[in-house]
Protein backbone atom coordinates (compact mmCIF):
# COMPACT_ATOMS: atom_id res chain seq x y z
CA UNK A 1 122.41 -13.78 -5.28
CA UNK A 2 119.14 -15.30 -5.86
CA UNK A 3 119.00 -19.29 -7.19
CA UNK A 4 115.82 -20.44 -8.49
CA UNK A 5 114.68 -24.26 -8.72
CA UNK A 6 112.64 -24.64 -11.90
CA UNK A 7 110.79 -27.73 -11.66
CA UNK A 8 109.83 -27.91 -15.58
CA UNK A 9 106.44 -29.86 -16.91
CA UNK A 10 104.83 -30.17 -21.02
CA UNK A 11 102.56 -27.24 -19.96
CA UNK A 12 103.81 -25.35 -16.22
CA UNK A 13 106.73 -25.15 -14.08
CA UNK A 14 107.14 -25.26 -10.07
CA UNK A 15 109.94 -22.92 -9.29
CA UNK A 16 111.12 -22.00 -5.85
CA UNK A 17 113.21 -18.77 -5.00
CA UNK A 18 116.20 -19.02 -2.39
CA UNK A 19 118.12 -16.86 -0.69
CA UNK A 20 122.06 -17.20 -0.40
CA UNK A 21 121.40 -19.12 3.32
CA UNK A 22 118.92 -21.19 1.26
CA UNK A 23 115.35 -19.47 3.02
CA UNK A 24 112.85 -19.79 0.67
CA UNK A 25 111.75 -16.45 -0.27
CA UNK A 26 108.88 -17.72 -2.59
CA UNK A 27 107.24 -20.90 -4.33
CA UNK A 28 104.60 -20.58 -7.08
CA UNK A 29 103.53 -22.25 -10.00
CA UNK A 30 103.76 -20.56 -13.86
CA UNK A 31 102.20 -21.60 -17.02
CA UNK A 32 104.68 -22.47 -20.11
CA UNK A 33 105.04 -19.67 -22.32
CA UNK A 34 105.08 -16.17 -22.70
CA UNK A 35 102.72 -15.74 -20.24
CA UNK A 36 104.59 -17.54 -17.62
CA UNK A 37 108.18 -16.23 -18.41
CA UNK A 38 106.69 -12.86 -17.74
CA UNK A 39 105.30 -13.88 -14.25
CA UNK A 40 108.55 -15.58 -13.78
CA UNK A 41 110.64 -12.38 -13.86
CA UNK A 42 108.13 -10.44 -12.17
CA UNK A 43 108.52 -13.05 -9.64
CA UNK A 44 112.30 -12.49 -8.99
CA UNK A 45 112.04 -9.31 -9.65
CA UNK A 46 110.43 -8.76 -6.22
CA UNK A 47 113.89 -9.81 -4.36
CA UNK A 48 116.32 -7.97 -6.64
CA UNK A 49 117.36 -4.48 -6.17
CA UNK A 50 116.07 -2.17 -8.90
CA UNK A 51 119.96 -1.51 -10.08
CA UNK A 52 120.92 -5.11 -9.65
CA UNK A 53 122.22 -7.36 -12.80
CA UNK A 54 120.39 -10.23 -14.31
CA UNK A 55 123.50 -12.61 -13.69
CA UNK A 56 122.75 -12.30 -9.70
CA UNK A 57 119.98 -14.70 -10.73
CA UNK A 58 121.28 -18.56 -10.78
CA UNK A 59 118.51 -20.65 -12.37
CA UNK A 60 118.66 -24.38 -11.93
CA UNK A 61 116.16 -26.79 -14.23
CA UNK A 62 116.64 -30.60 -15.64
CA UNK A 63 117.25 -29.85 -19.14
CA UNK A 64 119.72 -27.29 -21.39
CA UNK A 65 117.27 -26.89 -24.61
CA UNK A 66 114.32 -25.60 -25.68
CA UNK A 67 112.65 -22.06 -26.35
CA UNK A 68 111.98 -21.60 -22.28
CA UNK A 69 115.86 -22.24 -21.38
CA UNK A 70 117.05 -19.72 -24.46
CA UNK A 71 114.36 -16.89 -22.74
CA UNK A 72 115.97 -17.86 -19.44
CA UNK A 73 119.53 -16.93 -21.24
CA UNK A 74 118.49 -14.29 -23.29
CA UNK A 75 117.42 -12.56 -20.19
CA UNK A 76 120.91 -12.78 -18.67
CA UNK A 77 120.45 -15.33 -15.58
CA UNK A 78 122.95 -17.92 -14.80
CA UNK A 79 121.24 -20.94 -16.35
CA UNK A 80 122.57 -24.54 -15.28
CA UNK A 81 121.05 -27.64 -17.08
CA UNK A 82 121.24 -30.83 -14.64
CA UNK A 83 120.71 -34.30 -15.23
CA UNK A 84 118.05 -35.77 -13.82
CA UNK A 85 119.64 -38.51 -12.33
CA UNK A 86 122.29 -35.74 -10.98
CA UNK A 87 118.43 -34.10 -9.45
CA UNK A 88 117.79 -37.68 -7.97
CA UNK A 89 120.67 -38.21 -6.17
CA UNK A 90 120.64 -34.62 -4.50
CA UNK A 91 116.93 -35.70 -3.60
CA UNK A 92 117.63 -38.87 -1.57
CA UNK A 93 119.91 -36.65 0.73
CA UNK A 94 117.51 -34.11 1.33
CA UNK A 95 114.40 -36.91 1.51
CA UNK A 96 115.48 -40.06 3.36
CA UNK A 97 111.70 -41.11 3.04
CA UNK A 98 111.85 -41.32 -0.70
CA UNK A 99 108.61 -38.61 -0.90
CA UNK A 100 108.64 -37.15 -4.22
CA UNK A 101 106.65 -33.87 -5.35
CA UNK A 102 106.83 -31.17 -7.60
CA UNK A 103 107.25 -28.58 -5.02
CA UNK A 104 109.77 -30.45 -3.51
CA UNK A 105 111.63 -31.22 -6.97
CA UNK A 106 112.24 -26.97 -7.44
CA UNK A 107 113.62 -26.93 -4.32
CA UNK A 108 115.87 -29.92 -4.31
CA UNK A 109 117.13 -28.65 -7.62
CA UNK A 110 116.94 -24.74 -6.09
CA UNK A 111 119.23 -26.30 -3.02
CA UNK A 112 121.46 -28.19 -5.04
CA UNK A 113 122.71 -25.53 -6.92
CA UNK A 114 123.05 -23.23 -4.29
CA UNK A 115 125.58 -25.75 -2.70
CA UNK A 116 127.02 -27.74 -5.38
CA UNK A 117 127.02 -25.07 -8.06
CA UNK A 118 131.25 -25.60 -9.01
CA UNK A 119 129.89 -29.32 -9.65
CA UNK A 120 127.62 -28.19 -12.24
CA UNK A 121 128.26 -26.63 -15.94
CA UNK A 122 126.33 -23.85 -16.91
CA UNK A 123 123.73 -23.77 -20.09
CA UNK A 124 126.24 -22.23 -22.70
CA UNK A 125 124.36 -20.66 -25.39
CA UNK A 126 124.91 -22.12 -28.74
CA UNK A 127 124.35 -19.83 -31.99
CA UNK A 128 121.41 -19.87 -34.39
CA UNK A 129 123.00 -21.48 -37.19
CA UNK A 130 124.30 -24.47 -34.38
CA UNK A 131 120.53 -24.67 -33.49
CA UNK A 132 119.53 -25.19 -36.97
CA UNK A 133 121.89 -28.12 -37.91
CA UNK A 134 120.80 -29.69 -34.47
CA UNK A 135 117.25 -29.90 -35.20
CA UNK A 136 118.48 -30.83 -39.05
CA UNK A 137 120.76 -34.11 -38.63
CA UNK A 138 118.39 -35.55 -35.36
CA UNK A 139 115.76 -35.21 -37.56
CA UNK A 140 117.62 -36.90 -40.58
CA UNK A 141 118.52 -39.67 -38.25
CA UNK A 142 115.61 -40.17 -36.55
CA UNK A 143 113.71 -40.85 -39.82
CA UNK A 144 116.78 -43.21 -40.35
CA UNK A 145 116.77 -45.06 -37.47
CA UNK A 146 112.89 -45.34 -38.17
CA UNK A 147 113.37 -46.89 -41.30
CA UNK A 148 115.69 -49.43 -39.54
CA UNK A 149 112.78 -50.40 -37.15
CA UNK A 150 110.02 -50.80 -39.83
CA UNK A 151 112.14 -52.76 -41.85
CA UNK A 152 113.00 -55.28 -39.50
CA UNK A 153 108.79 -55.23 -38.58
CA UNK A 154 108.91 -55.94 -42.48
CA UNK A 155 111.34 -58.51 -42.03
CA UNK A 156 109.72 -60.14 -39.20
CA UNK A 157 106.48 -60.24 -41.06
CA UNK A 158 107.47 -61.59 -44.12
CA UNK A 159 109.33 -64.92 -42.12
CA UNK A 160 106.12 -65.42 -40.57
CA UNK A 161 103.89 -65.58 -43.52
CA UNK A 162 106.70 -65.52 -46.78
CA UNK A 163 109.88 -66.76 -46.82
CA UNK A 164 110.91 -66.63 -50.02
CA UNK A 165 110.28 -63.01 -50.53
CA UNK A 166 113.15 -62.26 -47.77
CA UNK A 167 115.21 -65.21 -49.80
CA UNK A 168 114.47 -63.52 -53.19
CA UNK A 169 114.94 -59.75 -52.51
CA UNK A 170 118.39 -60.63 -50.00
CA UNK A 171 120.43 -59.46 -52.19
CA UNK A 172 118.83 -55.86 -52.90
CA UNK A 173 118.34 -55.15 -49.26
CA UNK A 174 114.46 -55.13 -47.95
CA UNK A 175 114.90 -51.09 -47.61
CA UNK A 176 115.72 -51.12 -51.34
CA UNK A 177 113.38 -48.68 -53.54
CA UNK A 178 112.78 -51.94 -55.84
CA UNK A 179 112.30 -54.21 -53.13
CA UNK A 180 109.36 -52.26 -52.13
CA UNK A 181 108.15 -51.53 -55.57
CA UNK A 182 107.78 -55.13 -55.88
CA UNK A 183 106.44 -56.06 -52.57
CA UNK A 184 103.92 -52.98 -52.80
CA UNK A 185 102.94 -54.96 -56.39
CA UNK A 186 102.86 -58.17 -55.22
CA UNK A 187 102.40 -58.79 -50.74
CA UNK A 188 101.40 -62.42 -51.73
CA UNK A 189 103.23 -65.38 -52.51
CA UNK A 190 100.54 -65.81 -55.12
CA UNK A 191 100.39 -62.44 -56.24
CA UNK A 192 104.16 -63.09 -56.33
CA UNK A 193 105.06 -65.63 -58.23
CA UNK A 194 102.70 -64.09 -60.93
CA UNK A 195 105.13 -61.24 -61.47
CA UNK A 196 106.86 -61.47 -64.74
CA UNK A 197 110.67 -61.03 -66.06
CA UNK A 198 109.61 -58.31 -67.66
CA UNK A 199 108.14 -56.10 -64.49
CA UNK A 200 111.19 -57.15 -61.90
CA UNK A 201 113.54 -56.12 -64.93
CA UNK A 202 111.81 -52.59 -64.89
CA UNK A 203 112.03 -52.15 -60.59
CA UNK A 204 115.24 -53.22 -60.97
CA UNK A 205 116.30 -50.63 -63.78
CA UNK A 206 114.20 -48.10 -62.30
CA UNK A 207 116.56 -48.77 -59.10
CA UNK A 208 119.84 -48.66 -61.14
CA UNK A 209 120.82 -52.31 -60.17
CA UNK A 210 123.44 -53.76 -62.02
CA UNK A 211 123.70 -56.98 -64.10
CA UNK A 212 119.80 -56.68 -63.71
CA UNK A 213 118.66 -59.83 -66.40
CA UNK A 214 120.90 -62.49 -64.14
CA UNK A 215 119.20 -60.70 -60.75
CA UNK A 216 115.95 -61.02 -62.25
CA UNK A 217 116.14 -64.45 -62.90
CA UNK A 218 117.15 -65.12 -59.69
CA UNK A 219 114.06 -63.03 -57.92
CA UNK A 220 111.50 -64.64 -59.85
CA UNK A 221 112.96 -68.23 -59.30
CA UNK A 222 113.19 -67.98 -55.55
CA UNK A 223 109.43 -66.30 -55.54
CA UNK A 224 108.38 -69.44 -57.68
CA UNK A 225 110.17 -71.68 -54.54
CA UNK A 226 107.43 -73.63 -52.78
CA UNK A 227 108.10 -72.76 -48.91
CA UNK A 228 106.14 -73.30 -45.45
CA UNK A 229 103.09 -70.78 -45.46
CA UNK A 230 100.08 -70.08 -43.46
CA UNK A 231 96.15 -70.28 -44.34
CA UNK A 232 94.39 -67.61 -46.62
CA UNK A 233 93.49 -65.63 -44.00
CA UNK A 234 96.08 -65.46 -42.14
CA UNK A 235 98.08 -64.79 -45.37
CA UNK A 236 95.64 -62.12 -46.31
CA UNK A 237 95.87 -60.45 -42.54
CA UNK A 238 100.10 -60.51 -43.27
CA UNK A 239 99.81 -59.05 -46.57
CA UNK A 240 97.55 -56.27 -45.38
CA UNK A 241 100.35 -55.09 -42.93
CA UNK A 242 103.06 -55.46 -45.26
CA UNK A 243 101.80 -53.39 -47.55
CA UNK A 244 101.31 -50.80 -44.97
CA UNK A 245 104.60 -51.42 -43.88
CA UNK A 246 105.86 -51.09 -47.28
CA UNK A 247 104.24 -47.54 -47.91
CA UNK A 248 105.65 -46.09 -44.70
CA UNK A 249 109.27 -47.11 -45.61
CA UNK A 250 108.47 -45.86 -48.85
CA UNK A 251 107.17 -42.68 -47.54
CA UNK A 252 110.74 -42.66 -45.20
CA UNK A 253 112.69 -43.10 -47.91
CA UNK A 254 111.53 -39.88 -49.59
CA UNK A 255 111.87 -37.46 -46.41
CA UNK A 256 115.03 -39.14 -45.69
CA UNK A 257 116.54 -37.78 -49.21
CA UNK A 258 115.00 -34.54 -48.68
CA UNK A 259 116.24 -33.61 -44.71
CA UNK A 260 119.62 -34.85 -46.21
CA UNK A 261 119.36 -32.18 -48.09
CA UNK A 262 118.36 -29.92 -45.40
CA UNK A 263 120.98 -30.93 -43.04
CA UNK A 264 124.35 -30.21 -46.05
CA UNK A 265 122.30 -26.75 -46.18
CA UNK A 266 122.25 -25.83 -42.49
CA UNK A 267 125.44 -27.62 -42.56
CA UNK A 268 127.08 -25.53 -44.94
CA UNK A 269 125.81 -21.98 -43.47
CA UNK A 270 127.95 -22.72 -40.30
CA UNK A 271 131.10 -20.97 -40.56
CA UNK A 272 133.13 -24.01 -38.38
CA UNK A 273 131.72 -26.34 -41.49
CA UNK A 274 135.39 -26.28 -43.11
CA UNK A 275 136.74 -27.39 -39.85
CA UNK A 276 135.00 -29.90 -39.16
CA UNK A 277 134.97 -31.51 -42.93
CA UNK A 278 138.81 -31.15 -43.16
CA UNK A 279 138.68 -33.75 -40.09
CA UNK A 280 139.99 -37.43 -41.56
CA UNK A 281 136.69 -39.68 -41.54
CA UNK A 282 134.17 -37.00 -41.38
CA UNK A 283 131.87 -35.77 -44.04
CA UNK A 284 128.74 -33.90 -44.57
CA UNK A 285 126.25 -35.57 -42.58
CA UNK A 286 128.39 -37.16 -40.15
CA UNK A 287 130.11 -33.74 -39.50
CA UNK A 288 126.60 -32.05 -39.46
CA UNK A 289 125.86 -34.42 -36.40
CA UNK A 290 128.80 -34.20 -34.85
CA UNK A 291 129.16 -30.52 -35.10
CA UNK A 292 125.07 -30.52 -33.78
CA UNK A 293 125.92 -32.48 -30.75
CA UNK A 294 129.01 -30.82 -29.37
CA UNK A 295 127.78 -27.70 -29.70
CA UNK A 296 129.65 -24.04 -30.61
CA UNK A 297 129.02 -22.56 -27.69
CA UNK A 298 132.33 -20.78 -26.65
CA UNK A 299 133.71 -22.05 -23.58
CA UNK A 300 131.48 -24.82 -23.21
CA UNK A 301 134.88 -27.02 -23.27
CA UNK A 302 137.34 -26.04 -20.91
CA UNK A 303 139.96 -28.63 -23.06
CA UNK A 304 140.45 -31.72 -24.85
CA UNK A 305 139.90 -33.60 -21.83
CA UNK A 306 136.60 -32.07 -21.02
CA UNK A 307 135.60 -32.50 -24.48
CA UNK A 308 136.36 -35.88 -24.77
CA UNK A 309 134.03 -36.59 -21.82
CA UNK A 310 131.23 -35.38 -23.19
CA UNK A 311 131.76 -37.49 -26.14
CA UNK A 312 131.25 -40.27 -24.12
CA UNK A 313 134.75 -41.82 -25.95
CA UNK A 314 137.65 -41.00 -22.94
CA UNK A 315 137.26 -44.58 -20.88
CA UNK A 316 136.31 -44.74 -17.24
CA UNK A 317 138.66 -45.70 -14.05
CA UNK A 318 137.81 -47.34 -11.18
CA UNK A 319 140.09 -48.18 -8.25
CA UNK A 320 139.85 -49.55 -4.97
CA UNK A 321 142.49 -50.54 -3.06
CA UNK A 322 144.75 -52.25 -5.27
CA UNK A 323 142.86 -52.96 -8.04
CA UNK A 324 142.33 -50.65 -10.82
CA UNK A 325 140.01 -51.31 -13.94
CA UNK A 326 139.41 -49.45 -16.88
CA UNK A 327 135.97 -49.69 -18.63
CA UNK A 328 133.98 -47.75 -21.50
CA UNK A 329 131.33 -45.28 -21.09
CA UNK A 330 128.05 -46.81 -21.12
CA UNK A 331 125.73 -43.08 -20.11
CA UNK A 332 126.47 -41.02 -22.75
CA UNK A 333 125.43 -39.18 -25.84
CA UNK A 334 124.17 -41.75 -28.47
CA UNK A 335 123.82 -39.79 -31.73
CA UNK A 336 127.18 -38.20 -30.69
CA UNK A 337 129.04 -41.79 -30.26
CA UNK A 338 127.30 -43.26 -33.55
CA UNK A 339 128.40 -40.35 -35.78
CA UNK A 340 132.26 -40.60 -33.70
CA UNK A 341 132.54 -44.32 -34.68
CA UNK A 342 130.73 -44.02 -37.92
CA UNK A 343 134.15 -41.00 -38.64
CA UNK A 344 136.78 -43.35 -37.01
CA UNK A 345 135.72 -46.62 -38.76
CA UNK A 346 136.50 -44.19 -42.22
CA UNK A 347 139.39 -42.38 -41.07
CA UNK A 348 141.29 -45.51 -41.04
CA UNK A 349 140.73 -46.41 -44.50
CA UNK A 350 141.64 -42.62 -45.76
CA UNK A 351 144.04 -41.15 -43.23
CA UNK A 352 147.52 -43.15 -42.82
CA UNK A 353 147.96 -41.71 -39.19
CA UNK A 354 144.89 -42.44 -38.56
CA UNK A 355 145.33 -46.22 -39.73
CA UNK A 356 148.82 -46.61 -37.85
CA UNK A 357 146.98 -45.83 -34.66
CA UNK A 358 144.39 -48.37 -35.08
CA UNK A 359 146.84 -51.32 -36.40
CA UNK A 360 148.78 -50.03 -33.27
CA UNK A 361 145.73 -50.59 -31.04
CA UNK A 362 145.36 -54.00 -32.76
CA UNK A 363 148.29 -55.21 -32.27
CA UNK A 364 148.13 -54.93 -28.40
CA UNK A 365 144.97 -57.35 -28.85
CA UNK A 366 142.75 -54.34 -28.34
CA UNK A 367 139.09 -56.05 -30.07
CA UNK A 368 137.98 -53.86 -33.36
CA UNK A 369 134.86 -51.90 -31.93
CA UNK A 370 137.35 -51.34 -28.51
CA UNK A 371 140.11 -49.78 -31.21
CA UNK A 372 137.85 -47.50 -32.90
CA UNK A 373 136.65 -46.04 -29.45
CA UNK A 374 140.22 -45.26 -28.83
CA UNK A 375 140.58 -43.86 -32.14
CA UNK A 376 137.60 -41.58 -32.17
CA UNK A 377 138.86 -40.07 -28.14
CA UNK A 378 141.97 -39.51 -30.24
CA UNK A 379 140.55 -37.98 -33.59
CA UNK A 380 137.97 -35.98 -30.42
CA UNK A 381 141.40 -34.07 -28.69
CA UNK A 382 142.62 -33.36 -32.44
CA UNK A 383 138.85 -31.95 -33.19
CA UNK A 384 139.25 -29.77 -30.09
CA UNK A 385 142.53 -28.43 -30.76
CA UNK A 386 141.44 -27.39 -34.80
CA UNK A 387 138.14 -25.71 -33.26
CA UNK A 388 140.20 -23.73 -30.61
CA UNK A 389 142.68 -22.49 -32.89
CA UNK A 390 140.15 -21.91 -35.99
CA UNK A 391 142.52 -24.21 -38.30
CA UNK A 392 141.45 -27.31 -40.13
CA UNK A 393 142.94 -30.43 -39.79
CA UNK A 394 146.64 -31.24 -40.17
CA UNK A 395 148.49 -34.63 -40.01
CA UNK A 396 151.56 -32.95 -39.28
CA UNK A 397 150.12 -31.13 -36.22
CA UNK A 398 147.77 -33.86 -35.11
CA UNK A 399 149.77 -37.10 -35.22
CA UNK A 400 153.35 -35.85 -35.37
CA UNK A 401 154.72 -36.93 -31.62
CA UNK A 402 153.71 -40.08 -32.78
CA UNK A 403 153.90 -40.94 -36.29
CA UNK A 404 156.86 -39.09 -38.06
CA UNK A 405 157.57 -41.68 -40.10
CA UNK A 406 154.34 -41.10 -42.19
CA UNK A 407 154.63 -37.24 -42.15
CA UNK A 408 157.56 -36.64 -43.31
């Protein structure tokens, strides 16, 4: 067997070849691309018999995704994806000096899986419709979790310069379309209190707000509020950035609504879709993202348990001695443990088993953020079990040994 190091940079990669005694047979340098996957195979190829298989080849690099790992599959080696800090750690034993190089990072990694390789999980392959709802819902919730951080920039700004405009528009949320329709209008508190019943009636309609005269009112009296402000031209240098502000949430907005749609179509081409939507708490987007993270790789899971890890939701033990704590998972995948609480937090206002588990938790003192953790590891092993058998989700099945009471 042959096991490479592949030492991976934006534009080449250091890889180092190794024999099953660890010799290094060769080092060399390859350009990304198709230009340097071919010199990587002619590379191997050099130490392989002519009638050996592609699977003699053991390939170990920091990261499981992207168009260079899927050639590395496609061409049939034994790909293993390795945290970096997993890469690190292997490094200190092998470097007590602490030198660091790129040379020496393909072997370290070329070494470590030569010797640890039943400590590491190998790249499973995921299919082309997986891929797709991957790159959908991060996408979708990157542009969300960009709107979050320019609105509270917005926010920030306007409590530096204009108080009443975060007073006035409170109530329709500063991420609302007619919020921004009225700041883009009027970025002033002049400008501001100049805007009439007539055009915060027409945002607000245009918005389908209800009760909309009694909201207007109430806008254009706390604009008209005298508050603490700032000198012209410092009020002018605000307003400038609001309004840029404003047009880039506005421009979010828009692509937000349209990968939404993106994501229920890539979503719905997936033939585990069904599955994953029959699961109590879970609906399009948040099973698109939790379906994108986990993967449908077959195998990748050896069980629940396994599963659950990954998640980032089974809790961690520590014991020394005689003292034994149990603590959360801090490292772990974050758009995979938002869309997990995001399901529990709705299971337990639609799913009765669901709900008994959490009261349950509750009831031991177990803190509400704590509970839904638990929930979602549970509502994780039920996932597992409905993907492994091809079956969508049943109370009876799921919560049976513990809830009869509400099944029967």
């Amino acid at each position: 067997m042959l096991f490479v190091g592949d030492d991976w940079a934006e534009d080449h990669h250091d890889v180092e070849v190794q024999d099953e005694q660890g010799r290094t047979l060769k080092a060399a340098r390859v350009p990304e691309g198709i230009d340097g996957m071919a010199r990587l195979h002619e590379l191997i190829a050099r130490f392989l018999p002519q009638d050996s298989d592609p699977g003699q080849v053991l390939v170990c690099i920091e990261t499981d995704c992207g168009p260079w790992v899927r050639a590395l599959v496609a061409a049939g080696y034994q790909v293993y994806g390795v945290n970096p800090k997993q890469a690190a750690r292997h490094r200190e034993l092998m470097s007590l000096s602490g030198a660091k190089d790129d040379k020496a990072d393909a072997r370290t990694l070329a070494d470590m899986l030569r010797t640890r390789r039943h400590q590491l999980r190998q790249v499973a392959g995921d299919s082309d419709e997986a891929e797709a709802v991957k790159v959908a819902a991060r996408a979708h919730q990157t542009l969300i979790w960009e709107r979050t951080r320019h609105m509270l920039r917005l926010r920030t700004a306007l409590r530096e310069y204009f108080p009443a405009a975060l007073e006035a528009y409170k109530p329709l949320g500063l991420a609302g379309a007619d919020t921004l329709e009225l700041l883009a209008r009027a970025t002033d508190p002049t400008s501001a209190a100049r805007l009439t019943i007539g055009q915060i009636t027409a945002a607000l309609k245009r918005a389908r707000r209800r009760d909309v005269p009694t909201k207007a009112a109430a806008i254009q009296a706390a604009l008209r509020t005298e508050h603490l402000g700032q000198a012209d031209i410092v009020t002018g240098a605000y307003a400038a950035s609001v309004r840029a502000t404003v047009a880039v949430l506005r421009t979010l907005g828009e692509q937000i609504k349209v990968m939404e749609g993106e994501v229920g179509a890539c979503f719905g081409r997936h033939p585990d879709a069904e599955i994953y939507l029959s699961q109590p708490g879970m609906g399009g987007i948040t099973g698109a993202r939790v379906l994108a993270e986990f993967g449908d790789a077959d195998g990748r899971y050896a069980d629940a348990k396994s599963r659950k890890n990954y998640a980032g939701t089974a809790p961690i033990t520590r014991q020394s001695g005689k003292t034994k704590t149990v603590h959360a998972r801090f490292i772990h995948n974050d758009r995979l443990v938002d869309a997990l609480h995001l399901q529990a937090g709705a299971a337990i206002l639609h799913d009765a088993a669901a709900r008994a588990y959490y009261d349950e938790l509750r009831a031991r003192e177990i803190d509400h953020n704590a509970a839904l953790r638990q929930l979602g590891n549970r509502l994780v092993g039920i996932l597992h079990g409905c993907i492994k058998t091809k079956t969508p989700y049943s109370q009876a099945a799921g919560w049976a040994h513990r809830y009869q009471h509400l099944i029967a």
